[in-house]
PDB file of N, CA and C in Angstrom:
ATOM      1  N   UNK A   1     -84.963 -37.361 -47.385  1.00  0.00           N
ATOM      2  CA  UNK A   1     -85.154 -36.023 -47.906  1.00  0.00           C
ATOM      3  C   UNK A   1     -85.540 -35.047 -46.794  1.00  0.00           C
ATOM      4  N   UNK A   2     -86.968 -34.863 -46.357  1.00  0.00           N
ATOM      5  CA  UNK A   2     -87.522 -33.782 -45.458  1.00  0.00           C
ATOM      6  C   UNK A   2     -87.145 -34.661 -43.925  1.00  0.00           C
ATOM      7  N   UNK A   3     -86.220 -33.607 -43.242  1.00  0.00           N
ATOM      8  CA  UNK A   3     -85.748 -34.041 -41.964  1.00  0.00           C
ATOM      9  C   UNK A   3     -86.575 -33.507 -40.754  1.00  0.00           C
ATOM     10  N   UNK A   4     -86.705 -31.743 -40.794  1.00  0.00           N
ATOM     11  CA  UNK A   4     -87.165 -31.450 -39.711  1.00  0.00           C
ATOM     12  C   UNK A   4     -88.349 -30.136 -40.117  1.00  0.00           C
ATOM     13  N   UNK A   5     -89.173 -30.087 -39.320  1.00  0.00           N
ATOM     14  CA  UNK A   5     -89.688 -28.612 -39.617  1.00  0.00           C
ATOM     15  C   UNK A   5     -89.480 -27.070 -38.448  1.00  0.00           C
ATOM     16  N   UNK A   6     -89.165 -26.118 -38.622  1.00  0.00           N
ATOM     17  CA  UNK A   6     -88.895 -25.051 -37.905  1.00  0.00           C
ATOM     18  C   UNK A   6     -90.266 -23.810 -38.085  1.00  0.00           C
ATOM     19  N   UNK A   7     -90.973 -24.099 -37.729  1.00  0.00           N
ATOM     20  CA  UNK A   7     -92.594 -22.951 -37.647  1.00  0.00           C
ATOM     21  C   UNK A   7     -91.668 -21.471 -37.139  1.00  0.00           C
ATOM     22  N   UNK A   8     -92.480 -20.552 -38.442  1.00  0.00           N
ATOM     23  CA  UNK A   8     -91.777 -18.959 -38.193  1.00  0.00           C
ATOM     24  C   UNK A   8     -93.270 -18.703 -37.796  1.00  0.00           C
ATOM     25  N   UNK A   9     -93.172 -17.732 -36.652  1.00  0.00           N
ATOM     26  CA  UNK A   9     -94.324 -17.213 -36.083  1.00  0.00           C
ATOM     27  C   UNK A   9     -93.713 -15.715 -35.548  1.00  0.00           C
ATOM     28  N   UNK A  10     -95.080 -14.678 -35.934  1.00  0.00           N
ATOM     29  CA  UNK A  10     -94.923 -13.225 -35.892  1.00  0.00           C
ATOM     30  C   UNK A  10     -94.840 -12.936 -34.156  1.00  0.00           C
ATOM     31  N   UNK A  11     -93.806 -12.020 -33.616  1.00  0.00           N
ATOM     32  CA  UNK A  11     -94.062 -11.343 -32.600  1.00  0.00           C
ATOM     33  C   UNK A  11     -93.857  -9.971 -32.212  1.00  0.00           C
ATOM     34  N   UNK A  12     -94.706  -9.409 -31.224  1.00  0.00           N
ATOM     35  CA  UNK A  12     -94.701  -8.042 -31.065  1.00  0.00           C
ATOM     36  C   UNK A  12     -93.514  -7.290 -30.633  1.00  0.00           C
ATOM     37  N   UNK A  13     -93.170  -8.040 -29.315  1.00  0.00           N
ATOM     38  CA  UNK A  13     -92.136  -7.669 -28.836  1.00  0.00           C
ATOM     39  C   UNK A  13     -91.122  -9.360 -28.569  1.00  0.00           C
ATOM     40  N   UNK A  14     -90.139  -8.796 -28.542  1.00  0.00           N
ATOM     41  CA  UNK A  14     -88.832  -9.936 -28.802  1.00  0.00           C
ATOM     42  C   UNK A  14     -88.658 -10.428 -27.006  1.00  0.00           C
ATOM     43  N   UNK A  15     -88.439  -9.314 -26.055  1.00  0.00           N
ATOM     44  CA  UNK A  15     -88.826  -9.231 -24.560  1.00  0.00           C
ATOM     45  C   UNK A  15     -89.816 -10.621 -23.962  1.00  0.00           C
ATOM     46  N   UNK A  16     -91.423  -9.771 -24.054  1.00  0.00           N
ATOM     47  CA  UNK A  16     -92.173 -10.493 -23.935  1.00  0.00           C
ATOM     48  C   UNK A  16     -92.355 -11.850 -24.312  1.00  0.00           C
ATOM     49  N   UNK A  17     -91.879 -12.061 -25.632  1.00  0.00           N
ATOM     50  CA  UNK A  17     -91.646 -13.403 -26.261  1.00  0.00           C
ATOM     51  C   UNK A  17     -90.557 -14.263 -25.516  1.00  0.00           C
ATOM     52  N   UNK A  18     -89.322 -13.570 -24.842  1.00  0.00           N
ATOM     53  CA  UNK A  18     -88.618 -15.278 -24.437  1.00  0.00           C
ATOM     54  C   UNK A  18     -88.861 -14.478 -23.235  1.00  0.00           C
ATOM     55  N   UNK A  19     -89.013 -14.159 -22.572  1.00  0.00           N
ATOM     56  CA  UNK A  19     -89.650 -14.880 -20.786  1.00  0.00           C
ATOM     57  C   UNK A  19     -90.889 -15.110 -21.199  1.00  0.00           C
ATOM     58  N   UNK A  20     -92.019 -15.415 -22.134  1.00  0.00           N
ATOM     59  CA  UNK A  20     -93.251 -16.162 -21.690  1.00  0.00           C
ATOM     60  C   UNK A  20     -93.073 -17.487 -22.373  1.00  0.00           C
ATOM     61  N   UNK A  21     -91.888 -17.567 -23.139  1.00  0.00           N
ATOM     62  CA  UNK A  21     -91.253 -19.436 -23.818  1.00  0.00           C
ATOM     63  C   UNK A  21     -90.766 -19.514 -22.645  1.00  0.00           C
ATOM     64  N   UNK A  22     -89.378 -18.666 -21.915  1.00  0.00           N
ATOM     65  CA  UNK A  22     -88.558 -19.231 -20.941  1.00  0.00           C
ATOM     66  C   UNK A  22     -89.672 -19.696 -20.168  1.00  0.00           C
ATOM     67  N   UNK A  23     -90.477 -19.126 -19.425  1.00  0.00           N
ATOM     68  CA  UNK A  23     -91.625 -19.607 -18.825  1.00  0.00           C
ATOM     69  C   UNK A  23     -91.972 -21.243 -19.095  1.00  0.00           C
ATOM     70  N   UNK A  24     -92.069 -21.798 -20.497  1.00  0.00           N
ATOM     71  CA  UNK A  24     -92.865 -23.311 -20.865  1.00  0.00           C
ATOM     72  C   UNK A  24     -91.437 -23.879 -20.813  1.00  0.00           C
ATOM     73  N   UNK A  25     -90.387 -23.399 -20.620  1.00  0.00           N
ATOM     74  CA  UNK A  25     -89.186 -24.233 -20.710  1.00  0.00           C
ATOM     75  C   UNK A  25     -88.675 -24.214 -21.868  1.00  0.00           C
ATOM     76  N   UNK A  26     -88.514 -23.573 -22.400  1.00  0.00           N
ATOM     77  CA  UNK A  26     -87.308 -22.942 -23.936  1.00  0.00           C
ATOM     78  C   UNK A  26     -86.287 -22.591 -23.120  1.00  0.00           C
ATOM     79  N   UNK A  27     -85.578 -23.067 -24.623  1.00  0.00           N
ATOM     80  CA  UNK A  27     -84.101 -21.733 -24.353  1.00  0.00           C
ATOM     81  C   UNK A  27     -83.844 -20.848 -25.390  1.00  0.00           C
ATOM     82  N   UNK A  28     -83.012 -19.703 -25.258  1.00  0.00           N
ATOM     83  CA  UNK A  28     -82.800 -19.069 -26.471  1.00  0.00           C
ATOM     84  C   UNK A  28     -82.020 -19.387 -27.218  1.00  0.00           C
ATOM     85  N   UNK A  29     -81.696 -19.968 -28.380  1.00  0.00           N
ATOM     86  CA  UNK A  29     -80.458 -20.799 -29.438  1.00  0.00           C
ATOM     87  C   UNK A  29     -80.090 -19.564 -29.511  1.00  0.00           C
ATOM     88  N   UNK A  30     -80.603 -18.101 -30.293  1.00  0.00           N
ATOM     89  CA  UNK A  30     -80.116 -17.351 -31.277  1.00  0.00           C
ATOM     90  C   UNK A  30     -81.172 -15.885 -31.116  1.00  0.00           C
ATOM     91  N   UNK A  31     -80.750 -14.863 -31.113  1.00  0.00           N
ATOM     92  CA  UNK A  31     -81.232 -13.648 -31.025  1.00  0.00           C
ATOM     93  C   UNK A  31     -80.393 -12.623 -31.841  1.00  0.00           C
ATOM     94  N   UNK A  32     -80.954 -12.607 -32.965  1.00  0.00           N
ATOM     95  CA  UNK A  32     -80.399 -11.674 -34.093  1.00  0.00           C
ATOM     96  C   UNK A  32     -81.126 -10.883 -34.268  1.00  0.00           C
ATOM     97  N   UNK A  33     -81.435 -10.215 -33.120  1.00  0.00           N
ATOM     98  CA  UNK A  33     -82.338  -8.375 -33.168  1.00  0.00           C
ATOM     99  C   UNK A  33     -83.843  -8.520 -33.422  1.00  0.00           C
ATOM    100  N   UNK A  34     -84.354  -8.721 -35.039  1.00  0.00           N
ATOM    101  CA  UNK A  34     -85.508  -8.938 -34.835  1.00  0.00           C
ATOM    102  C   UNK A  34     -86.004 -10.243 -35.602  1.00  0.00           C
ATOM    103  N   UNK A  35     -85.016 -11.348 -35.416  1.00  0.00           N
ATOM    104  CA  UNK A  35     -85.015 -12.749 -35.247  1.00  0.00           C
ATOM    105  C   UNK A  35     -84.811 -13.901 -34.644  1.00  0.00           C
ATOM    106  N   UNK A  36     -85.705 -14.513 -33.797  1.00  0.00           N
ATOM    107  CA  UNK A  36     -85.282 -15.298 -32.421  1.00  0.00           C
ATOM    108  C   UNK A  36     -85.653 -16.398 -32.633  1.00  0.00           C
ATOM    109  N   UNK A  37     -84.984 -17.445 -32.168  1.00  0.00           N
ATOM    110  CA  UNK A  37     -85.093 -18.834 -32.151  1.00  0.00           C
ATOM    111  C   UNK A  37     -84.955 -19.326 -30.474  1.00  0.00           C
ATOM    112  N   UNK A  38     -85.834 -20.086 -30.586  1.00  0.00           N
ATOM    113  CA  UNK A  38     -86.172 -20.959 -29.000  1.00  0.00           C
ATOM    114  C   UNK A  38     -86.255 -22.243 -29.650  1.00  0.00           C
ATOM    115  N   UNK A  39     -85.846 -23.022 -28.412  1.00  0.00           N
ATOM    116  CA  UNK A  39     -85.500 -24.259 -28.403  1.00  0.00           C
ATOM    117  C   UNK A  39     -86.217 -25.107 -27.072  1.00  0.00           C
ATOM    118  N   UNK A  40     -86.473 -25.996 -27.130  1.00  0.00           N
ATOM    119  CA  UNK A  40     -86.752 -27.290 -26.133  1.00  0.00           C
ATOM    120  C   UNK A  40     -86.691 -28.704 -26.494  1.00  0.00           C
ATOM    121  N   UNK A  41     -85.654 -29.179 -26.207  1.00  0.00           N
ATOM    122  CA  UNK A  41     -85.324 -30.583 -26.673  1.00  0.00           C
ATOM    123  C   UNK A  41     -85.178 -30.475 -28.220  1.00  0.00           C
ATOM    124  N   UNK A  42     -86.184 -31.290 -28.830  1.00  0.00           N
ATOM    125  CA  UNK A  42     -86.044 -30.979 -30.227  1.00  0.00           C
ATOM    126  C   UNK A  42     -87.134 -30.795 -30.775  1.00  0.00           C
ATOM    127  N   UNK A  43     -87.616 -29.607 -30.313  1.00  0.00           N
ATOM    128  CA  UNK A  43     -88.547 -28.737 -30.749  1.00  0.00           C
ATOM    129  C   UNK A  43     -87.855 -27.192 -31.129  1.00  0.00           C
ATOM    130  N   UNK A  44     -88.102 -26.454 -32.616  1.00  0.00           N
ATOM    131  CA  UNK A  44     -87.670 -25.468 -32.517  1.00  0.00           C
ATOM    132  C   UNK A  44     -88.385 -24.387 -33.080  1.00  0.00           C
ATOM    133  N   UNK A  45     -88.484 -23.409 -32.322  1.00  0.00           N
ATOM    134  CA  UNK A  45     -89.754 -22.565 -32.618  1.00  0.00           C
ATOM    135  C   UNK A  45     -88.668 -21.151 -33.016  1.00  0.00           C
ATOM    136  N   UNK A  46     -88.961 -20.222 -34.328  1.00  0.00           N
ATOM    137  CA  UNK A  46     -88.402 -19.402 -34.626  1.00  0.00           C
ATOM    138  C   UNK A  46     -89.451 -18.546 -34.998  1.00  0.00           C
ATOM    139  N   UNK A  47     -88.936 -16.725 -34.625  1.00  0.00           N
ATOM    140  CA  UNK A  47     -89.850 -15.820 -34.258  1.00  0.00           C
ATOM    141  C   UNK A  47     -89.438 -14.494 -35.286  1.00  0.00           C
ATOM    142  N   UNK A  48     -90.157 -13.980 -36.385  1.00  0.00           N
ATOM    143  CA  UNK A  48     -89.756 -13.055 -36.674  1.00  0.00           C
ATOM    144  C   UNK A  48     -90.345 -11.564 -35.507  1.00  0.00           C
ATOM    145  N   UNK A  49     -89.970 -10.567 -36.115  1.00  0.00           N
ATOM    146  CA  UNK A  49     -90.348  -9.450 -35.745  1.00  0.00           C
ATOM    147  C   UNK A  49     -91.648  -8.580 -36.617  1.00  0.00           C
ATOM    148  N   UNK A  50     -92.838  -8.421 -35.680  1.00  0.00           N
ATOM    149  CA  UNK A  50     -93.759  -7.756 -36.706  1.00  0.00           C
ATOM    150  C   UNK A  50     -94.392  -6.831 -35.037  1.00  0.00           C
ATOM    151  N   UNK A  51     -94.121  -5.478 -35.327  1.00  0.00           N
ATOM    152  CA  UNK A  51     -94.607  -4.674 -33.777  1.00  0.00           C
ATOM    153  C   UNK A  51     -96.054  -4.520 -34.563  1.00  0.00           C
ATOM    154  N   UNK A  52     -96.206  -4.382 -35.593  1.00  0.00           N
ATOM    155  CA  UNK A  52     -97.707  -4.123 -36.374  1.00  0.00           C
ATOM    156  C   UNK A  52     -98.689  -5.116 -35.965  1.00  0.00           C
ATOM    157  N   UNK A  53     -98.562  -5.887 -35.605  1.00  0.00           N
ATOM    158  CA  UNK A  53     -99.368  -7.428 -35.245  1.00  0.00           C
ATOM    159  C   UNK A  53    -100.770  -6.837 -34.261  1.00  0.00           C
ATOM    160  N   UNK A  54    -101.809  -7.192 -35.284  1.00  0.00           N
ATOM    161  CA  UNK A  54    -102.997  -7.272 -34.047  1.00  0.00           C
ATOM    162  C   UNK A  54    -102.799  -8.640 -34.022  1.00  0.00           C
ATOM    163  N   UNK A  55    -102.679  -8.695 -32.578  1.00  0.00           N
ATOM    164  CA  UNK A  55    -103.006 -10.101 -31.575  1.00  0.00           C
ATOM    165  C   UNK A  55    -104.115 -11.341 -32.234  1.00  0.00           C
ATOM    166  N   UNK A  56    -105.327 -10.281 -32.226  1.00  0.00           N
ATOM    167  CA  UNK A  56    -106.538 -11.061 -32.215  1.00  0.00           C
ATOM    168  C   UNK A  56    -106.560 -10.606 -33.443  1.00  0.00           C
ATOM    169  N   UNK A  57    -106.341 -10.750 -34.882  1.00  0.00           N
ATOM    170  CA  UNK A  57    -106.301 -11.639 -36.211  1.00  0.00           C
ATOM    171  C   UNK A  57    -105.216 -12.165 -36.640  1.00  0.00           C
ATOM    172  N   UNK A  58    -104.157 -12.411 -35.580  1.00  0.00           N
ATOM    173  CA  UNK A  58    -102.906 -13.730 -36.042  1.00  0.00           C
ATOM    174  C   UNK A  58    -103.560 -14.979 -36.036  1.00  0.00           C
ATOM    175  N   UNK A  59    -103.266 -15.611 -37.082  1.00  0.00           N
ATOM    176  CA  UNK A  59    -103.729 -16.954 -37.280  1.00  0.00           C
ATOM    177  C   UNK A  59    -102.427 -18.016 -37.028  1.00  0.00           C
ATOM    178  N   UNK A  60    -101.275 -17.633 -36.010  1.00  0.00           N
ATOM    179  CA  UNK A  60     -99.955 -18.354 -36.440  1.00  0.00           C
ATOM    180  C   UNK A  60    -100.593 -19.660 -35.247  1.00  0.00           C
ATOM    181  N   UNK A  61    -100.326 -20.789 -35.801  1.00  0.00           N
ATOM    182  CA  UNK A  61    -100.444 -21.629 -34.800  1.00  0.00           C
ATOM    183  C   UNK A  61     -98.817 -22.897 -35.282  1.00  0.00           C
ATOM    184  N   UNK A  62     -99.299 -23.792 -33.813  1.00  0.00           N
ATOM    185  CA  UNK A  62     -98.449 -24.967 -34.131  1.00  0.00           C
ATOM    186  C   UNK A  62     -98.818 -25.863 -33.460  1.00  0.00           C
ATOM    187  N   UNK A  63     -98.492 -27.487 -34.141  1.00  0.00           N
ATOM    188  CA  UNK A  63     -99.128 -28.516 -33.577  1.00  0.00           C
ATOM    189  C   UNK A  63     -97.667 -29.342 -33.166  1.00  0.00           C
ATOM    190  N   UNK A  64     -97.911 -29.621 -31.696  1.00  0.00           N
ATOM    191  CA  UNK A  64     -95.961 -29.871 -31.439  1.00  0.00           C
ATOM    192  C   UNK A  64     -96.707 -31.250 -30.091  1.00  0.00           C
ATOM    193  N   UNK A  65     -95.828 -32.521 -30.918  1.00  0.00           N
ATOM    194  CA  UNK A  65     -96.254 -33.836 -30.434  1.00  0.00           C
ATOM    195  C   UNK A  65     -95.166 -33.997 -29.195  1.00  0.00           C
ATOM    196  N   UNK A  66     -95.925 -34.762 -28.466  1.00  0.00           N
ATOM    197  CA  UNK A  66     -95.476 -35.258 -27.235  1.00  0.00           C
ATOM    198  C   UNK A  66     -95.694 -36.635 -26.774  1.00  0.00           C
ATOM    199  N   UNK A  67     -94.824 -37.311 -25.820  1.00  0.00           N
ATOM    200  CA  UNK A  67     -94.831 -38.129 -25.352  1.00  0.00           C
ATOM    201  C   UNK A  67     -94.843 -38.397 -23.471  1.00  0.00           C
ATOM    202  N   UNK A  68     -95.612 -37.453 -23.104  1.00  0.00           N
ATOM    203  CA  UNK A  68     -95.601 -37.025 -21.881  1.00  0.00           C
ATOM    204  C   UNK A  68     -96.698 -35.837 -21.641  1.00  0.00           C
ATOM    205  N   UNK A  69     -97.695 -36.178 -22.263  1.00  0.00           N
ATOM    206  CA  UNK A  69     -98.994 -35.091 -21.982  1.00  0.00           C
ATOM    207  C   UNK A  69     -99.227 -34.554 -20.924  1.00  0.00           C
ATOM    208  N   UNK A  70     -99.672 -35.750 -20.069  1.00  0.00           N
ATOM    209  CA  UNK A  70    -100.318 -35.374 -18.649  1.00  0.00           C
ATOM    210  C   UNK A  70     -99.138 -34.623 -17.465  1.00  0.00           C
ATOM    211  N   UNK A  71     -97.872 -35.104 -17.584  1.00  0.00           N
ATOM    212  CA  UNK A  71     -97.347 -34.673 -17.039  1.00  0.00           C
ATOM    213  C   UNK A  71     -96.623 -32.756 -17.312  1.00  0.00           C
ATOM    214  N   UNK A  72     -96.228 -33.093 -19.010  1.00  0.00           N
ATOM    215  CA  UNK A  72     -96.426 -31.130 -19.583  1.00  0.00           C
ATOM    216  C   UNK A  72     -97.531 -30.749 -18.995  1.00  0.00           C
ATOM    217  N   UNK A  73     -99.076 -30.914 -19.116  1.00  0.00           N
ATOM    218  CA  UNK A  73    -100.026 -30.512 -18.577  1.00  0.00           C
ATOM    219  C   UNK A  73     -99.601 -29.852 -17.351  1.00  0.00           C
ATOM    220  N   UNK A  74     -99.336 -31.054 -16.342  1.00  0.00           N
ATOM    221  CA  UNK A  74     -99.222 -30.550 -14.389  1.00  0.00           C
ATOM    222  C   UNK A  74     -98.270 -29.798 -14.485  1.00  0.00           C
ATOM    223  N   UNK A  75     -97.145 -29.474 -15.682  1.00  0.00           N
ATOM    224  CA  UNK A  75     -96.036 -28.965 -14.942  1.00  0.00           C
ATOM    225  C   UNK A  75     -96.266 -27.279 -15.432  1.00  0.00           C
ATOM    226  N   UNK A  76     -97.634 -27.155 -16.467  1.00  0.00           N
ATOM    227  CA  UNK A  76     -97.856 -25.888 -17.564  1.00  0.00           C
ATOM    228  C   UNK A  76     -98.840 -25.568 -15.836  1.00  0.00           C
ATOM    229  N   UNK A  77     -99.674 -26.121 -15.538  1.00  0.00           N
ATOM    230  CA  UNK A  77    -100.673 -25.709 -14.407  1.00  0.00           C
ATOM    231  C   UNK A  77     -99.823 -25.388 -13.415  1.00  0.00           C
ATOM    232  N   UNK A  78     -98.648 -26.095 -12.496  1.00  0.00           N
ATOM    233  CA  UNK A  78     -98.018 -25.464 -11.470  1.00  0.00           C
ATOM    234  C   UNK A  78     -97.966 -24.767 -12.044  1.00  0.00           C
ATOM    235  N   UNK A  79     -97.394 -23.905 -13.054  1.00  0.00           N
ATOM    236  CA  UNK A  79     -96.311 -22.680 -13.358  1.00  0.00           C
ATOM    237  C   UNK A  79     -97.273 -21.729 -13.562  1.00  0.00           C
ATOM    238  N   UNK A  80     -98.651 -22.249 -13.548  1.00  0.00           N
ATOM    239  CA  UNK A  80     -99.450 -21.074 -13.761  1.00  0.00           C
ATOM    240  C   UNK A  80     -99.489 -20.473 -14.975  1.00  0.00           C
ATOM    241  N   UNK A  81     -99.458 -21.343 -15.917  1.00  0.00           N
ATOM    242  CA  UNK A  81     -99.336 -20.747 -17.511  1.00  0.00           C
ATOM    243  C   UNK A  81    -100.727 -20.819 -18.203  1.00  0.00           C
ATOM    244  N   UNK A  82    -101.352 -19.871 -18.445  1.00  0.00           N
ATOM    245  CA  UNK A  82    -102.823 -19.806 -18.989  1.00  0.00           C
ATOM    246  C   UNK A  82    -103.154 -20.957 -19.891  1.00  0.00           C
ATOM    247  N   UNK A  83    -104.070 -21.390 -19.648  1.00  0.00           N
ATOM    248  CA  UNK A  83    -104.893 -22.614 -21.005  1.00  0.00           C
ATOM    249  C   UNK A  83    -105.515 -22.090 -21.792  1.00  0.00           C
ATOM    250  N   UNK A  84    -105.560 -22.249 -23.156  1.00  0.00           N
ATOM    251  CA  UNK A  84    -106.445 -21.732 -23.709  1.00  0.00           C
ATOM    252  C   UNK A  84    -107.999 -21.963 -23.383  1.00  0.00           C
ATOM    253  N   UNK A  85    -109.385 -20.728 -23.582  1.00  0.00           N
ATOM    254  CA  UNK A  85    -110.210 -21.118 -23.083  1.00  0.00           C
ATOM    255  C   UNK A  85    -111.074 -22.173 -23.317  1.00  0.00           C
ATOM    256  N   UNK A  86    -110.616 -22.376 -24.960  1.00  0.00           N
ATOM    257  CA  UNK A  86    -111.403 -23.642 -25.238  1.00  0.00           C
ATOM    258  C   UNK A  86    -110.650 -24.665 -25.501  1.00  0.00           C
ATOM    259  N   UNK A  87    -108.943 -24.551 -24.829  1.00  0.00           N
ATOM    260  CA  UNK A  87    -108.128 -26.106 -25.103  1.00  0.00           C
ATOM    261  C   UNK A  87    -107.946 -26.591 -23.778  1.00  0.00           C
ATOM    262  N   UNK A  88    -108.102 -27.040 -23.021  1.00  0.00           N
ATOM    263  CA  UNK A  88    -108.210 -27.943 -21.653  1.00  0.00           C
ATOM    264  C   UNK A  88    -107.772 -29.501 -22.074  1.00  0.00           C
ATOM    265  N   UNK A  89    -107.303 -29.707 -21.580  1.00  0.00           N
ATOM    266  CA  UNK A  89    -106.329 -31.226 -21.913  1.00  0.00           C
ATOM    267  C   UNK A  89    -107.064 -32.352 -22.049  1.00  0.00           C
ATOM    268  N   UNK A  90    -107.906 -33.101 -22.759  1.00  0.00           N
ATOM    269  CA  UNK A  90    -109.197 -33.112 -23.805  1.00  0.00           C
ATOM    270  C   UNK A  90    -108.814 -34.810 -24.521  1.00  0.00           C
ATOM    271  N   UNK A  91    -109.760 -35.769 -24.838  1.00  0.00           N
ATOM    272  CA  UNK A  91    -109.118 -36.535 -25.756  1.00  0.00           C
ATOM    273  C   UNK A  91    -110.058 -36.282 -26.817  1.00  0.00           C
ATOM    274  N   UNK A  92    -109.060 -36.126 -27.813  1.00  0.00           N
ATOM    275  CA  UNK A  92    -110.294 -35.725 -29.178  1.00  0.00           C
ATOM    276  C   UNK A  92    -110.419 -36.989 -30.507  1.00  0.00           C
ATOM    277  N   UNK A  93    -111.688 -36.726 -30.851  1.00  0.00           N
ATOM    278  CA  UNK A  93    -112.018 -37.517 -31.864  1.00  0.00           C
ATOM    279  C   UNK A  93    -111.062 -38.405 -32.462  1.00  0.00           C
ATOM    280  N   UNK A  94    -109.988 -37.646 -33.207  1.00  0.00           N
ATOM    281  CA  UNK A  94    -108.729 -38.558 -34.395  1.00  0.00           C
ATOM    282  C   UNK A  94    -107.381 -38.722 -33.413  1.00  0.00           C
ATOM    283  N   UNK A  95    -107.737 -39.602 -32.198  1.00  0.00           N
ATOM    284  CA  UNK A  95    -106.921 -40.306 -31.915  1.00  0.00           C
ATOM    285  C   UNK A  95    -105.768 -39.859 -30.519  1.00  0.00           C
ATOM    286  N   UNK A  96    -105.860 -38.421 -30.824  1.00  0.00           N
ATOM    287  CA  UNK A  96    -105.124 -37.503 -29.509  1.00  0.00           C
ATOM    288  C   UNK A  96    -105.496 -36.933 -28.338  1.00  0.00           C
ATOM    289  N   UNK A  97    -104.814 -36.746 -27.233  1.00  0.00           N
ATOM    290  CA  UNK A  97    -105.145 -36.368 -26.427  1.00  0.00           C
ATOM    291  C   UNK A  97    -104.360 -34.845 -26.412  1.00  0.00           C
ATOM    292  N   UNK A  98    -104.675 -33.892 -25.994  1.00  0.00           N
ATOM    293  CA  UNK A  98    -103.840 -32.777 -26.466  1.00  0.00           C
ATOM    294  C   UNK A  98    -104.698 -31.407 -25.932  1.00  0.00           C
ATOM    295  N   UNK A  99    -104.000 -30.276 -24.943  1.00  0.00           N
ATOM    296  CA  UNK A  99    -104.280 -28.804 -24.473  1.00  0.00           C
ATOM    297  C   UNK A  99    -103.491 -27.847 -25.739  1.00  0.00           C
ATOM    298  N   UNK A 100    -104.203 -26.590 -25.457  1.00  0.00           N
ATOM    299  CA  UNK A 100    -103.596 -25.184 -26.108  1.00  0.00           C
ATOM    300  C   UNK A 100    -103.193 -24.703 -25.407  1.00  0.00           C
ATOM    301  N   UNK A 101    -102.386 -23.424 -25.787  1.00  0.00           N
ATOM    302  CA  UNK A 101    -101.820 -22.449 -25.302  1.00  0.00           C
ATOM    303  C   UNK A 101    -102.056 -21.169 -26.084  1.00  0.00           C
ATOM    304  N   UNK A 102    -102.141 -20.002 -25.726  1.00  0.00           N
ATOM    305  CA  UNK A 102    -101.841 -18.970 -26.713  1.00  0.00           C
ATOM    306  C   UNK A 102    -100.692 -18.168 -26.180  1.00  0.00           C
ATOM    307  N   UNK A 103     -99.988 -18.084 -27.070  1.00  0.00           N
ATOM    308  CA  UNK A 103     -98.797 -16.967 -26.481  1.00  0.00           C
ATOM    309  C   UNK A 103     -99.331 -15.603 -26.446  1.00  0.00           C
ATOM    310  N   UNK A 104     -98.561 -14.388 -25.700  1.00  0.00           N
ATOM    311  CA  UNK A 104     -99.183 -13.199 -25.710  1.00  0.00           C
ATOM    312  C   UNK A 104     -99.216 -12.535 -27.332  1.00  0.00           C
ATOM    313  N   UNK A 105     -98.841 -13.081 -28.354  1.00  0.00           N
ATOM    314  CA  UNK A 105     -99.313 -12.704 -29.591  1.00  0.00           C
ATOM    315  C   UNK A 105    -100.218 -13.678 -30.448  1.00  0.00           C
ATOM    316  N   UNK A 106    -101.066 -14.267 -29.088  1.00  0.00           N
ATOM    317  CA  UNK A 106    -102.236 -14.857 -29.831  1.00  0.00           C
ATOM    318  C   UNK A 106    -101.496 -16.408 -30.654  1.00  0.00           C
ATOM    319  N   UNK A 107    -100.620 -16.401 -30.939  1.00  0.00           N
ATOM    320  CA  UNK A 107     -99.734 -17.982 -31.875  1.00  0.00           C
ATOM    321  C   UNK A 107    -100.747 -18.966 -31.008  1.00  0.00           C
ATOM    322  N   UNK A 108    -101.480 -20.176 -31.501  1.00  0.00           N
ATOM    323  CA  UNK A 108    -101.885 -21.235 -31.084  1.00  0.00           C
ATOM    324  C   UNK A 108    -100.673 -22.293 -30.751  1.00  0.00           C
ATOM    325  N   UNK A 109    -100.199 -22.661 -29.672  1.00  0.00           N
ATOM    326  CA  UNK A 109     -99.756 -23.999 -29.390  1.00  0.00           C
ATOM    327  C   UNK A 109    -100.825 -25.235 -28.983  1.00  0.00           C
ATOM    328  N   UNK A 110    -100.554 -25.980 -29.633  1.00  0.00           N
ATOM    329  CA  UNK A 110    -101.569 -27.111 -29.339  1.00  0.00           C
ATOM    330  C   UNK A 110    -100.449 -28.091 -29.156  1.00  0.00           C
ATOM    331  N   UNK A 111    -100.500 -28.875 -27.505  1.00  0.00           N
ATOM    332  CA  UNK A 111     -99.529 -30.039 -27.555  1.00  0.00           C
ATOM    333  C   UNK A 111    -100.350 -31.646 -27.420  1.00  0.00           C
ATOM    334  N   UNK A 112    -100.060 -32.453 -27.994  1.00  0.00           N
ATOM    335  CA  UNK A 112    -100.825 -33.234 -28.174  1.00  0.00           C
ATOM    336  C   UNK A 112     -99.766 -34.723 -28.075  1.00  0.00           C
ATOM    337  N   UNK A 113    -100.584 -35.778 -27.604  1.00  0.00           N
ATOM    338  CA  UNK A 113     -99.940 -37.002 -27.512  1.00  0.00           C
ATOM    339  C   UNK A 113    -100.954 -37.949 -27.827  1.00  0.00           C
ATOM    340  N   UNK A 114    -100.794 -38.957 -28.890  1.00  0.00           N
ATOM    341  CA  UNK A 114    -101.617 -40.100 -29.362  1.00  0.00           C
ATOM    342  C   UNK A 114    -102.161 -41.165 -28.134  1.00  0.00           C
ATOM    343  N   UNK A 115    -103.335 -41.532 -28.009  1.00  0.00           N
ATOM    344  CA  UNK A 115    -103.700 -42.377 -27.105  1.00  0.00           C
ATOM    345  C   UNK A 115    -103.851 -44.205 -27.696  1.00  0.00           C
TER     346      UNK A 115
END
């Protein structure tokens, strides 16, 4: 029955949004004005359009599993891609090891890999 899930998350500008994905290594599948879809492997993150968006009360997050933590980690730090201030690459309580991200519209990425 349920195959895949696709997380819609609000953004300000469409611009800013794929060079700071192109940045983590997306690509763009689809750009239909003020609807965008990014891609990485088989992860797929789709973006409506909201310019109204305060930043700091978006609650959009996503929890996107991995099998290669430490190394996403070194490759998010070369590139110089901000950590969130309180997600630092962490092993937590229920089983994961897993950093944040916030995109410039505030969206939580949390990537995480089971230990």
């Amino acid at each position: 029955m349920l195959q895949q899930i696709h997380p819609k998350l609000p953004m300000r500008d469409k611009d800013i949004t794929k060079i700071y994905y192109q940045q983590l290594g997306f690509t763009i599948s689809a750009d239909y004005g003020d609807y965008l879809i990014i891609q990485k492997e088989a992860i797929e993150i789709h973006f409506f359009a909201f310019p109204e968006l305060d930043p700091l009360s978006n609650y959009g997050q996503v929890y996107i599993r991995t099998n290669a933590i430490d190394e996403l980690y070194q490759l998010l730090q070369d590139k110089a891609v901000a950590i969130h201030p309180n997600g630092a690459l962490a092993v937590k309580p229920w089983g994961q090891k897993e950093f944040s991200l916030l995109d410039p519209d505030h969206n939580l990425l949390t990537f995480s890999q089971a230990i």
